[in-house]
C-alpha atoms as a PDB file:
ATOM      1  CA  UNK A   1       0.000   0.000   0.000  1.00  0.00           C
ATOM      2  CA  UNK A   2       3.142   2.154  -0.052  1.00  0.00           C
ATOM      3  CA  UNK A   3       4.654   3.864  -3.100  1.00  0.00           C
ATOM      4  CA  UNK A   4       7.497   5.996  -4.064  1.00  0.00           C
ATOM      5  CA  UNK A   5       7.390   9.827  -3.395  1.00  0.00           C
ATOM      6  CA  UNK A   6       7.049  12.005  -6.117  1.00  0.00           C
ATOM      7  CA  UNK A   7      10.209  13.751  -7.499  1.00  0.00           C
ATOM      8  CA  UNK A   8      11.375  16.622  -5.305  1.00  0.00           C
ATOM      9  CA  UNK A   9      12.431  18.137  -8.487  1.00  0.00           C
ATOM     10  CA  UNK A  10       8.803  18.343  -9.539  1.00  0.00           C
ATOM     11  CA  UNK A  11       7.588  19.312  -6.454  1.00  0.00           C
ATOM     12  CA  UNK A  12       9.982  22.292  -6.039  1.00  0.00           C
ATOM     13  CA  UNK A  13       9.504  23.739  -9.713  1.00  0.00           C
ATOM     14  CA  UNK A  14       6.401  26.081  -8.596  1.00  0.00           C
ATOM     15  CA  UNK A  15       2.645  26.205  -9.150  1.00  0.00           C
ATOM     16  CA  UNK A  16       0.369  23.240  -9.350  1.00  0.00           C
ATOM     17  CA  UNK A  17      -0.311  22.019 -13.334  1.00  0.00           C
ATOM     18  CA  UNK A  18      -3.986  20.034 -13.274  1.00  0.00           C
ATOM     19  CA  UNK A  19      -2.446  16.201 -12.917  1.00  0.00           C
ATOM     20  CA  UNK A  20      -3.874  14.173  -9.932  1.00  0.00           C
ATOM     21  CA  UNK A  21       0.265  14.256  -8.670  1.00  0.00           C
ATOM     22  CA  UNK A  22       0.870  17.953  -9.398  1.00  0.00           C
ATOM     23  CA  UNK A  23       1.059  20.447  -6.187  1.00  0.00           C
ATOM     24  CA  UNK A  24       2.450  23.575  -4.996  1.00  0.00           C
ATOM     25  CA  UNK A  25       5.943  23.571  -3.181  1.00  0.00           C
ATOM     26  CA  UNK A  26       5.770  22.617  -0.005  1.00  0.00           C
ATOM     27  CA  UNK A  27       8.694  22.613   2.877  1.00  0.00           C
ATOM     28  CA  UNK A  28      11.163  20.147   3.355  1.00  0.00           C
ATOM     29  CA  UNK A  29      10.280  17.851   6.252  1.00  0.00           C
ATOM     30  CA  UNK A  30       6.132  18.135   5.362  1.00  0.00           C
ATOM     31  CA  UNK A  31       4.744  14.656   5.374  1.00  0.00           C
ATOM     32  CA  UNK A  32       1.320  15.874   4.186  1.00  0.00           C
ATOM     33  CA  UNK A  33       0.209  18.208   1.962  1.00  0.00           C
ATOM     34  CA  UNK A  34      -3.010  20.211   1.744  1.00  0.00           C
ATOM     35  CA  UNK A  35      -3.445  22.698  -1.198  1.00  0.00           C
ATOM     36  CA  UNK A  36      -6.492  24.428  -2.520  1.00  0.00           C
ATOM     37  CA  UNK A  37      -9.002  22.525  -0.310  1.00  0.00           C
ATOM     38  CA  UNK A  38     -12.842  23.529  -0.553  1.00  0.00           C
ATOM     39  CA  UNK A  39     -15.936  22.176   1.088  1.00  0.00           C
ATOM     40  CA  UNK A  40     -19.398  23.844   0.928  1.00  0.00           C
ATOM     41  CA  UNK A  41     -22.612  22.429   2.808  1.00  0.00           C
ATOM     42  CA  UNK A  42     -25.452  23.857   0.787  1.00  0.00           C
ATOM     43  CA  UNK A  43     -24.618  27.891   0.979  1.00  0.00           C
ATOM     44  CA  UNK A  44     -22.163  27.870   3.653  1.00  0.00           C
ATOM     45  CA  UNK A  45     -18.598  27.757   2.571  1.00  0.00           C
ATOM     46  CA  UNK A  46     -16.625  26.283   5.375  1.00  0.00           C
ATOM     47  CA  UNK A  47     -13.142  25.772   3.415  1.00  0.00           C
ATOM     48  CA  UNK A  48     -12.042  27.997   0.848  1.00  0.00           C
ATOM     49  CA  UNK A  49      -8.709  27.667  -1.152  1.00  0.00           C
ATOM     50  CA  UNK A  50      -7.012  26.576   1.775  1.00  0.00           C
ATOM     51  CA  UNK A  51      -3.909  25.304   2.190  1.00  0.00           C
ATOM     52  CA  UNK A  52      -1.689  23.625   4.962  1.00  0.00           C
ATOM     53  CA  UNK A  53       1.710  22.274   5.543  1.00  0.00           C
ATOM     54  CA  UNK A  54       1.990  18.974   8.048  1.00  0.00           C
ATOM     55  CA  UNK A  55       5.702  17.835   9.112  1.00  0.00           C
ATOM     56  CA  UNK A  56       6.773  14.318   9.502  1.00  0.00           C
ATOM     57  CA  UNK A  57       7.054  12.675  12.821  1.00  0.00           C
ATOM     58  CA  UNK A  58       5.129  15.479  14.844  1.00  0.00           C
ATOM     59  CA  UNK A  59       1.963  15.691  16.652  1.00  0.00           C
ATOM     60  CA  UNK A  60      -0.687  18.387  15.660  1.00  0.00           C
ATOM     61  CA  UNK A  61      -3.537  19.261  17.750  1.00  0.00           C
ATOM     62  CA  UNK A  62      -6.340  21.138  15.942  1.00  0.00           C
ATOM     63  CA  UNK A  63      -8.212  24.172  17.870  1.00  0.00           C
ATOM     64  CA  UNK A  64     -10.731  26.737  16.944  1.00  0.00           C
ATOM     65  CA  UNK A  65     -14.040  28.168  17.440  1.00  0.00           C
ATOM     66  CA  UNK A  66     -17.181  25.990  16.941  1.00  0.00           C
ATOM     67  CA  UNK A  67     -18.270  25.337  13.629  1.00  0.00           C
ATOM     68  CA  UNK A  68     -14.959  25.932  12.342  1.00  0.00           C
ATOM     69  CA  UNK A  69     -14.683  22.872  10.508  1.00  0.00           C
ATOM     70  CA  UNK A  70     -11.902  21.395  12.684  1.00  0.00           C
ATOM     71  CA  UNK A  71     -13.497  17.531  12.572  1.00  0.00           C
ATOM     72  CA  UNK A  72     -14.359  18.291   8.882  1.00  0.00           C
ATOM     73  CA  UNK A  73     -10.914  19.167   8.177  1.00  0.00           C
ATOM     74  CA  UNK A  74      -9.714  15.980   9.088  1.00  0.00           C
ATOM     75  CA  UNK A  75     -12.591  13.601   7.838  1.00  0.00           C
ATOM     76  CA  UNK A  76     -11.464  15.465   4.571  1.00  0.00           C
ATOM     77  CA  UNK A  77      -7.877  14.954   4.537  1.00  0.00           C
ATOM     78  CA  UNK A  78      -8.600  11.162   6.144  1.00  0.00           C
ATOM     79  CA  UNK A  79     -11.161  10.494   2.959  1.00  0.00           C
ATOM     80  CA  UNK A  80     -14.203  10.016   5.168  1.00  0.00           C
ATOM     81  CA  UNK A  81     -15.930  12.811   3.686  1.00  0.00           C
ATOM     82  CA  UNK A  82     -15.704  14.203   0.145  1.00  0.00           C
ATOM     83  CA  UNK A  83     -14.293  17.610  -0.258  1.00  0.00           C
ATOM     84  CA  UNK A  84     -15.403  19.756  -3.299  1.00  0.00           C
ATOM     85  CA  UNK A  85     -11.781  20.922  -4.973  1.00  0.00           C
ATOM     86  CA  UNK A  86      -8.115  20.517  -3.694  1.00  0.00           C
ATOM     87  CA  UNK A  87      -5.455  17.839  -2.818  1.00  0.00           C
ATOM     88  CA  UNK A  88      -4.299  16.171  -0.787  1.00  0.00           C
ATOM     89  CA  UNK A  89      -1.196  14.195  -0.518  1.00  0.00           C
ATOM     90  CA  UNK A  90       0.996  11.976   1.708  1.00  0.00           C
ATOM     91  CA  UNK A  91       4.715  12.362   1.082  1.00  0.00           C
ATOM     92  CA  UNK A  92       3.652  13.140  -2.690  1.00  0.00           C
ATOM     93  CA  UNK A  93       1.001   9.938  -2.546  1.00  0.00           C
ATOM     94  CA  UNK A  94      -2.915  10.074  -2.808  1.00  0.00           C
ATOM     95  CA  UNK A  95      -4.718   8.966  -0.217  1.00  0.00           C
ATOM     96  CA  UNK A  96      -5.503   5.561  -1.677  1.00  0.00           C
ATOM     97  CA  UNK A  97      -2.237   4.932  -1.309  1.00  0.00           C
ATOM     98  CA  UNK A  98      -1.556   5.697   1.990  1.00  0.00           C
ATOM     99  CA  UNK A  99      -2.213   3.570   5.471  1.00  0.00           C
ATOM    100  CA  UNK A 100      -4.267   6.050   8.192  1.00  0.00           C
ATOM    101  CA  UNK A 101      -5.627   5.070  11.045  1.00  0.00           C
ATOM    102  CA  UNK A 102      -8.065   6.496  12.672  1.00  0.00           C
ATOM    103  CA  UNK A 103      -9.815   7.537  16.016  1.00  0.00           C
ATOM    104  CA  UNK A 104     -13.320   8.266  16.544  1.00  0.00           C
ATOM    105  CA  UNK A 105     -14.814  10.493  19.263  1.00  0.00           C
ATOM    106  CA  UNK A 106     -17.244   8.035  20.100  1.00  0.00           C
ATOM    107  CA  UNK A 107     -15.640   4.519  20.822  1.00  0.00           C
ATOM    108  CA  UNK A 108     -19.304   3.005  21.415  1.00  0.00           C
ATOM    109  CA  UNK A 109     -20.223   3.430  18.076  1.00  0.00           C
ATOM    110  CA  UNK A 110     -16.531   2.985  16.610  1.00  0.00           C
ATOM    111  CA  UNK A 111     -16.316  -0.622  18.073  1.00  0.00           C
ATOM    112  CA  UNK A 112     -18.486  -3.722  17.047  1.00  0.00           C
ATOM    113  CA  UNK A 113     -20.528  -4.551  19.965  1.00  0.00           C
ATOM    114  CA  UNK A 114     -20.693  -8.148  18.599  1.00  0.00           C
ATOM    115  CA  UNK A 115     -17.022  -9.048  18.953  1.00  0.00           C
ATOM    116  CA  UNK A 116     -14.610  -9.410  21.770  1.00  0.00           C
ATOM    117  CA  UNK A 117     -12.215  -6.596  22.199  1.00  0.00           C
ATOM    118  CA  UNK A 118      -9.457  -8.922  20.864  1.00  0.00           C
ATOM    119  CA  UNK A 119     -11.161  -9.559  17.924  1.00  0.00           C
ATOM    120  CA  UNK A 120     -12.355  -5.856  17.247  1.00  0.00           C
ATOM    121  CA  UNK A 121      -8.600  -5.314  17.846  1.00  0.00           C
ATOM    122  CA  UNK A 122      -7.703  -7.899  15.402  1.00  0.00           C
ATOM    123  CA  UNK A 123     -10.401  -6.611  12.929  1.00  0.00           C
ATOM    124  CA  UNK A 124      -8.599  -4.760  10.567  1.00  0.00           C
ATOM    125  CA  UNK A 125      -5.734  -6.808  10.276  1.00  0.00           C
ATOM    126  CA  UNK A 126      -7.557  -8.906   7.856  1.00  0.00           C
ATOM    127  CA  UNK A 127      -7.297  -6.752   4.976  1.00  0.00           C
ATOM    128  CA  UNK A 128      -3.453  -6.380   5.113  1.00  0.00           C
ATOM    129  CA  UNK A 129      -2.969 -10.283   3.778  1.00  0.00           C
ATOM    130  CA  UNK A 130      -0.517 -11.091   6.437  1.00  0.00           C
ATOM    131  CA  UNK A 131       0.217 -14.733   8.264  1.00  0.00           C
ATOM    132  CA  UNK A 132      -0.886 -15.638  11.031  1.00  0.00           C
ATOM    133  CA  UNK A 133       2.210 -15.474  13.092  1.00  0.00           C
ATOM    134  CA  UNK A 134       2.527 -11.478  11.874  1.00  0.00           C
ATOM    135  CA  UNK A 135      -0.960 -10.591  13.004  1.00  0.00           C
ATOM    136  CA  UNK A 136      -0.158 -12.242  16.345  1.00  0.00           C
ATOM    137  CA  UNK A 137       3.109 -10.368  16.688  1.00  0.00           C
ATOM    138  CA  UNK A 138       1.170  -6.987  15.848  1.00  0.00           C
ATOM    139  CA  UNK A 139      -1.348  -7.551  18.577  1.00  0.00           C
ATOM    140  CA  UNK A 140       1.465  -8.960  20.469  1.00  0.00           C
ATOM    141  CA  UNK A 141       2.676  -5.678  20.015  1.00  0.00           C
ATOM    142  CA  UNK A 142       0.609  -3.396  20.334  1.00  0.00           C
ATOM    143  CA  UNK A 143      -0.539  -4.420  23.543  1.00  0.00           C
ATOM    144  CA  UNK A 144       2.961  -4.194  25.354  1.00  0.00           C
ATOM    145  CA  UNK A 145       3.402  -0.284  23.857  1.00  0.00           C
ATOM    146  CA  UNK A 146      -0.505  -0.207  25.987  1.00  0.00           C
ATOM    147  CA  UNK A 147      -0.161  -0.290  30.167  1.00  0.00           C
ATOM    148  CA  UNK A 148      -3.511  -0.763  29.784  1.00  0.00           C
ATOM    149  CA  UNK A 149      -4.688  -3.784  32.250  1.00  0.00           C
ATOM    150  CA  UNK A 150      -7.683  -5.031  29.641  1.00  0.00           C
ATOM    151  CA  UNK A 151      -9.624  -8.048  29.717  1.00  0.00           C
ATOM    152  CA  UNK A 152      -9.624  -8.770  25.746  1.00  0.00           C
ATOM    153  CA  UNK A 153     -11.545 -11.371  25.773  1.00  0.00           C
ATOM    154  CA  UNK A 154     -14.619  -9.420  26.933  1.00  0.00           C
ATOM    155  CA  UNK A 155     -16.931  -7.624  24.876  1.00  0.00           C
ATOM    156  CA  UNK A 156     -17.106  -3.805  24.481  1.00  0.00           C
ATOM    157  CA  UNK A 157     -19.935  -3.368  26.776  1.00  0.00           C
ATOM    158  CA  UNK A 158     -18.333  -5.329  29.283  1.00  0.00           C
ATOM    159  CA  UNK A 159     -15.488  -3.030  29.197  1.00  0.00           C
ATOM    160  CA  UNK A 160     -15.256   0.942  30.711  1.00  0.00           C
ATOM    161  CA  UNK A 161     -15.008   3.716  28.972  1.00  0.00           C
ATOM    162  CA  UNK A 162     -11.219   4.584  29.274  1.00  0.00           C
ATOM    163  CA  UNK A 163     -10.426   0.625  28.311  1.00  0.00           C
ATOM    164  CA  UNK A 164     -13.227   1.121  24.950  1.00  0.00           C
ATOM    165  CA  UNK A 165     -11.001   4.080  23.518  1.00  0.00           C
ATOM    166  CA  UNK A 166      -7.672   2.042  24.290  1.00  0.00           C
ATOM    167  CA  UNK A 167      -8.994  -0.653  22.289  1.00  0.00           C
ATOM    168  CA  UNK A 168      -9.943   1.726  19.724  1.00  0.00           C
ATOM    169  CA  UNK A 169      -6.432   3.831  20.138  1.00  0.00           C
ATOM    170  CA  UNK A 170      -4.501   0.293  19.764  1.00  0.00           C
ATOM    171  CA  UNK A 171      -6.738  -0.883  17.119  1.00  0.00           C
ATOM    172  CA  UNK A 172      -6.023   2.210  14.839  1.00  0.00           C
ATOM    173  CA  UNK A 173      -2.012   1.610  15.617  1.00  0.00           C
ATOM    174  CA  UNK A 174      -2.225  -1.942  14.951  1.00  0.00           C
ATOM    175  CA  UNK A 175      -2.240  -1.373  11.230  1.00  0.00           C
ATOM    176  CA  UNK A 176       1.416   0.419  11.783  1.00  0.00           C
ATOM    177  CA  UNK A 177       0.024   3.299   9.898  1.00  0.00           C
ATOM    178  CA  UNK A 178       1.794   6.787   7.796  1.00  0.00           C
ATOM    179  CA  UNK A 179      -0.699   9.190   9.826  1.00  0.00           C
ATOM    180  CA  UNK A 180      -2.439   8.871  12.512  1.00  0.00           C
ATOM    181  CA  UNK A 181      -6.535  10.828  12.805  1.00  0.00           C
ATOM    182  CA  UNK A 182      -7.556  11.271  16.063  1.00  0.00           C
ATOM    183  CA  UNK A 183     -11.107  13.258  16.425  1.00  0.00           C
ATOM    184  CA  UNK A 184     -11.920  14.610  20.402  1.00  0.00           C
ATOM    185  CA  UNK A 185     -10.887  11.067  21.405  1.00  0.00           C
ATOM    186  CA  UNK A 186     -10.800  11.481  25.386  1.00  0.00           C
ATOM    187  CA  UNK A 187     -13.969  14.064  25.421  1.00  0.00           C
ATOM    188  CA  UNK A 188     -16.105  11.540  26.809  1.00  0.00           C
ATOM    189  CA  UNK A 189     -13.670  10.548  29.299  1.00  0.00           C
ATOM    190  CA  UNK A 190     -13.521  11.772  33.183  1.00  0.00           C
ATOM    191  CA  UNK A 191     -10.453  13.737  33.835  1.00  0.00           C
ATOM    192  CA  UNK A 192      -8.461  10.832  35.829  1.00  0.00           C
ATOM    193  CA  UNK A 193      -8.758   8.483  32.703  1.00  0.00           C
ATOM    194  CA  UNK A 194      -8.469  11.201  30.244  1.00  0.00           C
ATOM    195  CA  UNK A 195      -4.651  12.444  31.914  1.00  0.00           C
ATOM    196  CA  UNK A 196      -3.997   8.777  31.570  1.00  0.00           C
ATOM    197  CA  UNK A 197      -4.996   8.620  27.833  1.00  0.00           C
ATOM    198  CA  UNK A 198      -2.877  11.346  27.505  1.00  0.00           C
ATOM    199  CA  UNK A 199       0.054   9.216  29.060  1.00  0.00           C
ATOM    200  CA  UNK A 200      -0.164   6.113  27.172  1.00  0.00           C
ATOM    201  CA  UNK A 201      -0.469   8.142  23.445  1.00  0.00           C
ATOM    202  CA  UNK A 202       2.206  10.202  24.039  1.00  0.00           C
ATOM    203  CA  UNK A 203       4.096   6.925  25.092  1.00  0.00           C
ATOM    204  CA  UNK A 204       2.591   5.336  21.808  1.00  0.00           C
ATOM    205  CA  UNK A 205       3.800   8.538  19.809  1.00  0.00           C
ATOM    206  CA  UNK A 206       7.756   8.526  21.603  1.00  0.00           C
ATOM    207  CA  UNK A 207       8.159   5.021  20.054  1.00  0.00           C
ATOM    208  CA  UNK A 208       6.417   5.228  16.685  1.00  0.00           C
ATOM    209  CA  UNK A 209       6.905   8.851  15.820  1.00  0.00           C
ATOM    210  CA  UNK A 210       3.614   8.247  13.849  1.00  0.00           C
ATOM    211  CA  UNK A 211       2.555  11.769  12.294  1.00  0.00           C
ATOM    212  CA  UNK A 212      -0.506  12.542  14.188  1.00  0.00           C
ATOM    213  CA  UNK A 213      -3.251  15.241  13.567  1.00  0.00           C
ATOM    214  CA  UNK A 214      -5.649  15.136  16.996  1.00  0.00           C
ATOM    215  CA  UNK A 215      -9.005  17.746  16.651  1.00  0.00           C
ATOM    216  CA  UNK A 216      -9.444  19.020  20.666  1.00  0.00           C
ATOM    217  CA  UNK A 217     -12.045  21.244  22.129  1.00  0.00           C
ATOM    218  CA  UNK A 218      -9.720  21.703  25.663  1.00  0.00           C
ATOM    219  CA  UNK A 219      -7.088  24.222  24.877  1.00  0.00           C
ATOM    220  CA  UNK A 220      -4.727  22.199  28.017  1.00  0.00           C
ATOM    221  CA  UNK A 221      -4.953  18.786  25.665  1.00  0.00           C
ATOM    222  CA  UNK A 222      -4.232  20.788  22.705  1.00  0.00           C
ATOM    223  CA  UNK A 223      -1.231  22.228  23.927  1.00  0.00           C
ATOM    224  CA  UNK A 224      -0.123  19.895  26.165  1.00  0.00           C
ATOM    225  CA  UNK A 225      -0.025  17.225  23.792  1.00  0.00           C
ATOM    226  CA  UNK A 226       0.992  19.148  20.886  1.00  0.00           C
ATOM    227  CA  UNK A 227       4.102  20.020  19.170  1.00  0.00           C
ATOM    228  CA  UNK A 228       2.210  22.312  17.162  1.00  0.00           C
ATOM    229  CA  UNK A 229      -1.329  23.310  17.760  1.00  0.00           C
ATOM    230  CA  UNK A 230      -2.671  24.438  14.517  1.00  0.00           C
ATOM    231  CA  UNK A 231      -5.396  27.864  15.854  1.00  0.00           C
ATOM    232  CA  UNK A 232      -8.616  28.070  13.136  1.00  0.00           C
ATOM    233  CA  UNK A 233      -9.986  31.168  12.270  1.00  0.00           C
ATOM    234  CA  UNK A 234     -14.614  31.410  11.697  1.00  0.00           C
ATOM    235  CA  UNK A 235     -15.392  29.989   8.606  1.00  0.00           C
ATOM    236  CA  UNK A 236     -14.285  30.351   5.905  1.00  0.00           C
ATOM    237  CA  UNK A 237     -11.904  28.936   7.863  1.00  0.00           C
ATOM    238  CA  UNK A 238      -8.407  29.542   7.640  1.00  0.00           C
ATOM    239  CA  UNK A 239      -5.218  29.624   9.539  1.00  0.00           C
ATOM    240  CA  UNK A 240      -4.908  31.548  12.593  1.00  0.00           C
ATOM    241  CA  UNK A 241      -1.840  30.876  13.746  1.00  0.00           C
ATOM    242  CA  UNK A 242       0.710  27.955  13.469  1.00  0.00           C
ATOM    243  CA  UNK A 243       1.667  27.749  17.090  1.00  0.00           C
ATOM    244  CA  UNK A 244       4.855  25.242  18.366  1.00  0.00           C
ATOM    245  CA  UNK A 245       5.275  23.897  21.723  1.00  0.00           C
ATOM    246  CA  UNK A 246       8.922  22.111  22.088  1.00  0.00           C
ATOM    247  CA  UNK A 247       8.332  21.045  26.261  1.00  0.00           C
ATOM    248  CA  UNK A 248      10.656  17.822  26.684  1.00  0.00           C
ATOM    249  CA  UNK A 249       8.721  14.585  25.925  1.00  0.00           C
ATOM    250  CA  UNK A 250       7.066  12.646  28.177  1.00  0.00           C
ATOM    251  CA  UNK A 251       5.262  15.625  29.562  1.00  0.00           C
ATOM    252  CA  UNK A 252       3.264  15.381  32.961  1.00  0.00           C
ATOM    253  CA  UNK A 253       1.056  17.265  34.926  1.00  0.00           C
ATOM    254  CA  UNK A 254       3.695  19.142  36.046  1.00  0.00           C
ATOM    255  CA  UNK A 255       3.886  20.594  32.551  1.00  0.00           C
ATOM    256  CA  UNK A 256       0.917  22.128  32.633  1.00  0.00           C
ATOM    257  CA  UNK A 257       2.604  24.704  35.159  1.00  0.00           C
ATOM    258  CA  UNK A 258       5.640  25.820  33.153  1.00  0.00           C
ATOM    259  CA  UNK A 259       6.698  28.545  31.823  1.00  0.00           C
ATOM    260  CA  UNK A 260       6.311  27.401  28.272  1.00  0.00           C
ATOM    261  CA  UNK A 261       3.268  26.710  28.385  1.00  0.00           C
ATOM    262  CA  UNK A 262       1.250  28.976  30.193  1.00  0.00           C
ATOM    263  CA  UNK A 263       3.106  31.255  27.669  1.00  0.00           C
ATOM    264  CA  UNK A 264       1.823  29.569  24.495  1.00  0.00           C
ATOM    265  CA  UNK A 265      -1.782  28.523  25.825  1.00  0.00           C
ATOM    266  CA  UNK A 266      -2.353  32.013  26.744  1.00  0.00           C
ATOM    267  CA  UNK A 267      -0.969  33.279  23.082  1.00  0.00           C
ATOM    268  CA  UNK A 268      -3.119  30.325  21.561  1.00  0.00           C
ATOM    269  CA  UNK A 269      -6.483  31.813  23.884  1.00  0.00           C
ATOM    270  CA  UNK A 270      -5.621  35.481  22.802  1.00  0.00           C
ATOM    271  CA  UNK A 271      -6.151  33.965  19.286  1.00  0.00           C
ATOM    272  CA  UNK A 272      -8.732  32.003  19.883  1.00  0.00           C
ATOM    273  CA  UNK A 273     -10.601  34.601  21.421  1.00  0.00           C
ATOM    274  CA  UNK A 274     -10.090  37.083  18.844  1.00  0.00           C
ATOM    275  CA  UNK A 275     -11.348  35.324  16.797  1.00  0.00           C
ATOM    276  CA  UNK A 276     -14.306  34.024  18.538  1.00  0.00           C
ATOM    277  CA  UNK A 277     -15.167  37.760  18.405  1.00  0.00           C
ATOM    278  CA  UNK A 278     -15.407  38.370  15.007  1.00  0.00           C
ATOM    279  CA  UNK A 279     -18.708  38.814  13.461  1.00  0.00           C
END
């Protein structure tokens, strides 16, 4: 499912032609590339020419007001929902050949209530036509990278909340994937479990260095997860500000107390809330 990048050369030499592989320049290090992206819902235009630059190997949180279009930005890019005009590419790749996982806000729905978390785990596995002995390895795996105490052979209602979205977390890694979609995935979590979560991905994302786009509504996760928190403008939406956040990795509670970041969380709410106050 992998194939070679484009040439740089090509990819350097200026404005997009009209070929499915043809894009503006991008920078060196981007791992995915959006350019000229629209999406209207009946006369609302929520995306308009926009463009965006994703580096390899980094972790992006997505924040903005409400009805931005910050879950619709990445159902786009993640080909769950059709976008009107643009690209968008994966190290010079269309989507189709690119492996994503993905992470739904809602792990009741996401998970099949008729299989045993070890199979829902194992689910989609199947369509990557490998032995036996590799899918065990993978869920093998997977499950070590998790200090997640789980009973897999129970089913998803059997199971709490917290130990659902791990299933769904490892179940989205378990395919080793390019990128990584996660959409508000500890909102419906209490705040014990949800510092947890926060634990065990960014233990997940030390190892793999899987690039990683997560939509948040809490300004904290978005920056304390982040290495850059990409800030929304009101539709038509476009980019606010392109915000980094280098703390040391792992980063604890006690993070949430430096210097660093009470500086960028209260740039990233001065944007935020300039923008929430435009008409």
């Amino acid at each position: 499912m992998t194939s070679s990048p484009i040439d740089l050369k090509n990819a350097l030499e200026g404005p997009a032609a009209s070929g499915p592989s043809d894009h503006r320049w991008y920078p060196p290090g981007t791992h995915i590339t959006v350019r000229g992206l629209s999406k209207r819902f009946g006369a609302t235009t929520l995306y308009d020419n926009f463009d965006l630059d994703i580096p390899r190997g980094q972790l992006i949180s997505v924040f903005g007001p409400n009805g931005c279009g910050k879950s619709t930005l990445i159902n786009m890019m993640s080909g769950i929902l059709p976008f009107d005009a643009g690209q968008v590419l994966f190290d010079g790749k269309d989507l189709k050949d690119t492996r994503i996982g993905y992470v739904f806000q809602n792990y009741r729905e996401a998970m099949f209530p008729w299989l045993r978390a070890i199979d829902n785990l194992r689910y989609p596995l199947k369509f990557l036509k490998l032995s036996k002995g590799e899918m065990d390895a993978r869920v093998d795996r997977i499950i070590a990278r998790f200090d997640v105490k789980i009973d897999l052979n129970r089913y998803p209602y059997e199971l709490s909340g917290g130990q659902q979205q791990s299933v769904s977390i490892m179940r989205a890694l378990i395919v080793e994937p390019e990128v990584l979609f996660m959409d508000e995935p500890f909102s419906a979590l209490d705040y014990e479990m949800t510092l947890f979560m926060r634990e065990q991905l960014q233990k997940v994302f030390m190892e793999t260095r899987t690039t990683t786009l997560l939509v948040s509504h809490d300004l904290e996760e978005a920056v304390h997860l982040a290495d850059k928190i990409l800030l929304l403008t009101r539709k038509p939406t476009r980019v606010a500000d392109y915000v980094p956040f280098d703390a040391p990795r792992p980063r604890d509670t006690e993070t949430l107390s430096s210097p660093d970041f009470v500086r960028v969380k209260a740039h990233s709410l001065e944007v935020f809330q300039r923008e929430v106050r435009k008409s």
